[in-house]
N, C-alpha and C. Protein backbone atom coordinates (compact mmCIF):
# COMPACT_ATOMS: atom_id res chain seq x y z
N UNK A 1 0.83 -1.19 0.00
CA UNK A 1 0.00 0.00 0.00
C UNK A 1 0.88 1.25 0.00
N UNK A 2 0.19 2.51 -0.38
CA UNK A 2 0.82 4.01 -0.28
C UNK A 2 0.02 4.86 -0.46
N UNK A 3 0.41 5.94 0.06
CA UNK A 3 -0.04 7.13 0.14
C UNK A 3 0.38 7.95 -1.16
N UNK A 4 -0.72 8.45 -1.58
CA UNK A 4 -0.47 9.40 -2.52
C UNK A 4 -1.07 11.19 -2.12
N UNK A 5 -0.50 11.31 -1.71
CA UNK A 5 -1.08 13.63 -1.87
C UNK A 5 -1.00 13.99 -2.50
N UNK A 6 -2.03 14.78 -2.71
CA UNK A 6 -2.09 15.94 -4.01
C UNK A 6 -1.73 17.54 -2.52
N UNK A 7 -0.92 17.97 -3.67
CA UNK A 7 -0.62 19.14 -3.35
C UNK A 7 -1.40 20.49 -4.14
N UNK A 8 -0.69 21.47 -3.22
CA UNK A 8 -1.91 23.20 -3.88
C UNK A 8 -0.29 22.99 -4.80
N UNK A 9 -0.57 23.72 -6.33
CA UNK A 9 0.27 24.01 -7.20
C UNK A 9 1.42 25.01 -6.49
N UNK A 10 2.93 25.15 -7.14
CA UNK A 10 3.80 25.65 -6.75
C UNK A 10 3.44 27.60 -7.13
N UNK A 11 3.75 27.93 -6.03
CA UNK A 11 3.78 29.48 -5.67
C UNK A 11 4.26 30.40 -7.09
N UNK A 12 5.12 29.99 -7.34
CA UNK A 12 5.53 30.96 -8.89
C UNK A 12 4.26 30.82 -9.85
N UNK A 13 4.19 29.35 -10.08
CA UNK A 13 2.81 29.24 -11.13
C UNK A 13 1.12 30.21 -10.39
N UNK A 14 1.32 30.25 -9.37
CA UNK A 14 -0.16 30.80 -8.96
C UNK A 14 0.47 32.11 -9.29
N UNK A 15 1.40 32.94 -8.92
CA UNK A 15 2.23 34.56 -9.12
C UNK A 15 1.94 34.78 -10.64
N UNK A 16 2.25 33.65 -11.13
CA UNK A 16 2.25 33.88 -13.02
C UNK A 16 1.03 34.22 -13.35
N UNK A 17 0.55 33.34 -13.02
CA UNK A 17 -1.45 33.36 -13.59
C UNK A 17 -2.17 34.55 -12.50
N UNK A 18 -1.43 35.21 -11.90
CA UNK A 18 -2.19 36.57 -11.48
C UNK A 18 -1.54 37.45 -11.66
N UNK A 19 -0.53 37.75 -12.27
CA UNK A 19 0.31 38.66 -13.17
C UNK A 19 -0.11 38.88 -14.07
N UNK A 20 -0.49 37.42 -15.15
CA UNK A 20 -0.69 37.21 -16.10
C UNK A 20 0.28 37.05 -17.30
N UNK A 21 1.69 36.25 -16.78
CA UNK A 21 2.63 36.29 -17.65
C UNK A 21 3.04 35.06 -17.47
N UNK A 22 3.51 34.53 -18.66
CA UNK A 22 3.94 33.51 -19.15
C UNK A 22 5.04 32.88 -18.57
N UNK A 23 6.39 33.66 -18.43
CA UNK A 23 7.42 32.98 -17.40
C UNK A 23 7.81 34.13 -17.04
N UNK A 24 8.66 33.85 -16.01
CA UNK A 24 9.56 35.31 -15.34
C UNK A 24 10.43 35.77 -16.02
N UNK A 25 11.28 36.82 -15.05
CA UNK A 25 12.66 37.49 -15.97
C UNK A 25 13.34 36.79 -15.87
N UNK A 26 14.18 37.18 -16.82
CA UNK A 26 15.67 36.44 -17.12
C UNK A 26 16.43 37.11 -16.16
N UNK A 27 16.88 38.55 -15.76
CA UNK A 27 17.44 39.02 -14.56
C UNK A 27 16.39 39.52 -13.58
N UNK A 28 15.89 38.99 -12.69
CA UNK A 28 14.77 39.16 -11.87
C UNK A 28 15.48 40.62 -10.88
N UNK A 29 16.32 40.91 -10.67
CA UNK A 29 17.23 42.07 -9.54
C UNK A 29 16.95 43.13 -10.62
N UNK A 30 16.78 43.58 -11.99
CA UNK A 30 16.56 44.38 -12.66
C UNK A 30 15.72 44.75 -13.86
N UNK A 31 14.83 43.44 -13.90
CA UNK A 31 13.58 43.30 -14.79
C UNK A 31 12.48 43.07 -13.85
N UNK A 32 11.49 43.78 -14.84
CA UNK A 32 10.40 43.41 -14.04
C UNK A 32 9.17 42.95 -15.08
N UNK A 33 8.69 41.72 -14.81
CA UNK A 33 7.90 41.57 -16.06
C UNK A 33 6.37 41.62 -15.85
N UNK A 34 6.10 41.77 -14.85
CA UNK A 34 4.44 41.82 -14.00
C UNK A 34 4.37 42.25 -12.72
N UNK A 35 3.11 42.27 -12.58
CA UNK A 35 2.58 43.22 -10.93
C UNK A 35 1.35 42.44 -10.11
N UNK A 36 1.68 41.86 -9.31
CA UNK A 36 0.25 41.50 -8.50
C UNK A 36 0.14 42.35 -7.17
N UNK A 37 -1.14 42.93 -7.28
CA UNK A 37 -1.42 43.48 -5.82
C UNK A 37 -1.28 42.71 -4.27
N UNK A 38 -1.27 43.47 -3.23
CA UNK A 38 -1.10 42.54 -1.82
C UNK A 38 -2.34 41.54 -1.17
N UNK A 39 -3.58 42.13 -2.21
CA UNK A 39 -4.75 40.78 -2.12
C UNK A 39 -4.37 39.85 -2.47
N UNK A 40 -4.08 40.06 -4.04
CA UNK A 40 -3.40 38.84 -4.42
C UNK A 40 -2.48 38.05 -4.04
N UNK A 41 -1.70 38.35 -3.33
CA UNK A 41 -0.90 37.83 -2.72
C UNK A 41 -1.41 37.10 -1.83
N UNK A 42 -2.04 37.76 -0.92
CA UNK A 42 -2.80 37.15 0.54
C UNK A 42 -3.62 35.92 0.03
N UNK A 43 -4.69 36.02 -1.14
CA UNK A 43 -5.36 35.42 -1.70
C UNK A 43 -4.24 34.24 -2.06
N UNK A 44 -3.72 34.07 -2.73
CA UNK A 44 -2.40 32.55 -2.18
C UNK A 44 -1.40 32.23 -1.62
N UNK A 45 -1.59 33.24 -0.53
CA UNK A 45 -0.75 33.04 0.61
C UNK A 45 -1.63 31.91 1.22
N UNK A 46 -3.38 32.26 1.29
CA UNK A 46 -4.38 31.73 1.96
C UNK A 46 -4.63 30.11 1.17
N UNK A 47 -4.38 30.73 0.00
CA UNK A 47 -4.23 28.85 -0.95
C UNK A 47 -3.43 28.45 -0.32
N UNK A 48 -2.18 28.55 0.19
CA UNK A 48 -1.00 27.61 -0.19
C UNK A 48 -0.74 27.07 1.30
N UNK A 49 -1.30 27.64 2.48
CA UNK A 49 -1.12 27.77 3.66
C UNK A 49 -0.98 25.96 3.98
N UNK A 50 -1.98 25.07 3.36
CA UNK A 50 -1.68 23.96 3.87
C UNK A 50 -0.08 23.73 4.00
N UNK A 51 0.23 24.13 2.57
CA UNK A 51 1.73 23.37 2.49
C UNK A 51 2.77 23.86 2.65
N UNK A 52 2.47 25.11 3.74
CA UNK A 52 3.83 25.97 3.83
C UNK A 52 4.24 25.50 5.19
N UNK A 53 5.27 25.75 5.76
CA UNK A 53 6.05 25.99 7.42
C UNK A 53 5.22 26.37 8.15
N UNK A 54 4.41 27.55 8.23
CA UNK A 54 4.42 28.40 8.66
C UNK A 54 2.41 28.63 8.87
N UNK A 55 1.72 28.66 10.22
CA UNK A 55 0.42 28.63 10.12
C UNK A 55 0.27 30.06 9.91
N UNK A 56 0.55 31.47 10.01
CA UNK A 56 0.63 32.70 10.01
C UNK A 56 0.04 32.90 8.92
N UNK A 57 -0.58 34.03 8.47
CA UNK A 57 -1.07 34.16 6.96
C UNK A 57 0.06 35.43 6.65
N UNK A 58 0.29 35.93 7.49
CA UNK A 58 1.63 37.40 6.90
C UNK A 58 2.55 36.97 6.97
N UNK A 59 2.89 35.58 7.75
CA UNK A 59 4.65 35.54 7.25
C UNK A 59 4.52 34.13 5.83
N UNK A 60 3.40 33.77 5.97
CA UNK A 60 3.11 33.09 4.33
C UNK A 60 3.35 33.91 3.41
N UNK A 61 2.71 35.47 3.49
CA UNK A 61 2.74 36.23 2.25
C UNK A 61 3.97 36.68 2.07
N UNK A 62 4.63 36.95 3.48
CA UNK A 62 6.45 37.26 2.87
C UNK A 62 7.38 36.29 2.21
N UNK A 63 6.89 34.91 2.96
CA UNK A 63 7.26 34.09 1.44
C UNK A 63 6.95 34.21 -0.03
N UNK A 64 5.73 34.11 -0.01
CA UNK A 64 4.88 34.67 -1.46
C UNK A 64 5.34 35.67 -2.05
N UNK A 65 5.97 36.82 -1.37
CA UNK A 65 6.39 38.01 -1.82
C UNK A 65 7.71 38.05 -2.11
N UNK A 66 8.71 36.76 -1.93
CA UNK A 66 10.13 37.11 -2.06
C UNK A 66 10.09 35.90 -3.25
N UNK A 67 9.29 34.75 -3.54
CA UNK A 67 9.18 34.38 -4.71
C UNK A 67 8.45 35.03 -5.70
N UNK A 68 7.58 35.85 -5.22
CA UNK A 68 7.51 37.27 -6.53
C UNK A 68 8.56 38.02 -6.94
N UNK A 69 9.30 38.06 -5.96
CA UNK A 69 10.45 38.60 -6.36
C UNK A 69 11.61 38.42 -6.96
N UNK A 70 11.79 37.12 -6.87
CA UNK A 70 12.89 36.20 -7.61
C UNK A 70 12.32 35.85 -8.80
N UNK A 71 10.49 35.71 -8.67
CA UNK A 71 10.59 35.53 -10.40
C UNK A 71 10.64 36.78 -11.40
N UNK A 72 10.60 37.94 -10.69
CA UNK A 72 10.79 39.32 -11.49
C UNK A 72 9.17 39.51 -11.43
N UNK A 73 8.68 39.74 -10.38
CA UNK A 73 7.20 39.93 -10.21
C UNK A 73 7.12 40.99 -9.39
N UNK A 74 6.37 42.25 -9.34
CA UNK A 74 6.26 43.14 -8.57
C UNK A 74 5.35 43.05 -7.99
N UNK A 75 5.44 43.48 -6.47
CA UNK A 75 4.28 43.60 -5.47
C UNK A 75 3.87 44.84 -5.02
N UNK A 76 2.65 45.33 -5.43
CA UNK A 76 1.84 46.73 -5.38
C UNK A 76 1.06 46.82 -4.50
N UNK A 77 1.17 47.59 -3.41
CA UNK A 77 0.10 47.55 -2.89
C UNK A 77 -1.53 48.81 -3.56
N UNK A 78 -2.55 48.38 -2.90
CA UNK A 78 -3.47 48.74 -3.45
C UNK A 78 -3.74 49.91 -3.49
């Protein structure tokens, strides 16, 4: 017998599809190729919460927000 889990999709792919861009930058420290607001963020910070470290929903989103950042994703607030 085994266990199989399904997991919430990886954090960059949810950043992409609320950006609305296809892949990230190539130099993420000086490109910027999209913008998601801090709902958005929260909004899969709140998806992803099963599968993170962390039960907090604001230190989820500072994760969320530094892989916005590495993929060349900007975070706006509203």
């Amino acid at each position: 017998t085994f266990d199989f889990t399904l997991r919430t999709p990886p954090a960059a792919v949810l950043l992409k599809l609320a950006a609305g861009v296809v892949k990230g930058a190539m130099t993420p420290a000086t490109e910027w190729v999209g913008e998601v607001t801090s709902a958005q963020v929260r909004e899969i910070a709140t998806k992803k919460l099963p599968d993170m470290n962390t039960p907090d929903v604001d230190q989820a989103m500072r994760m969320i927000e530094g892989t916005a950042r590495s993929s060349g994703i900007r975070v706006v607030e509203e």
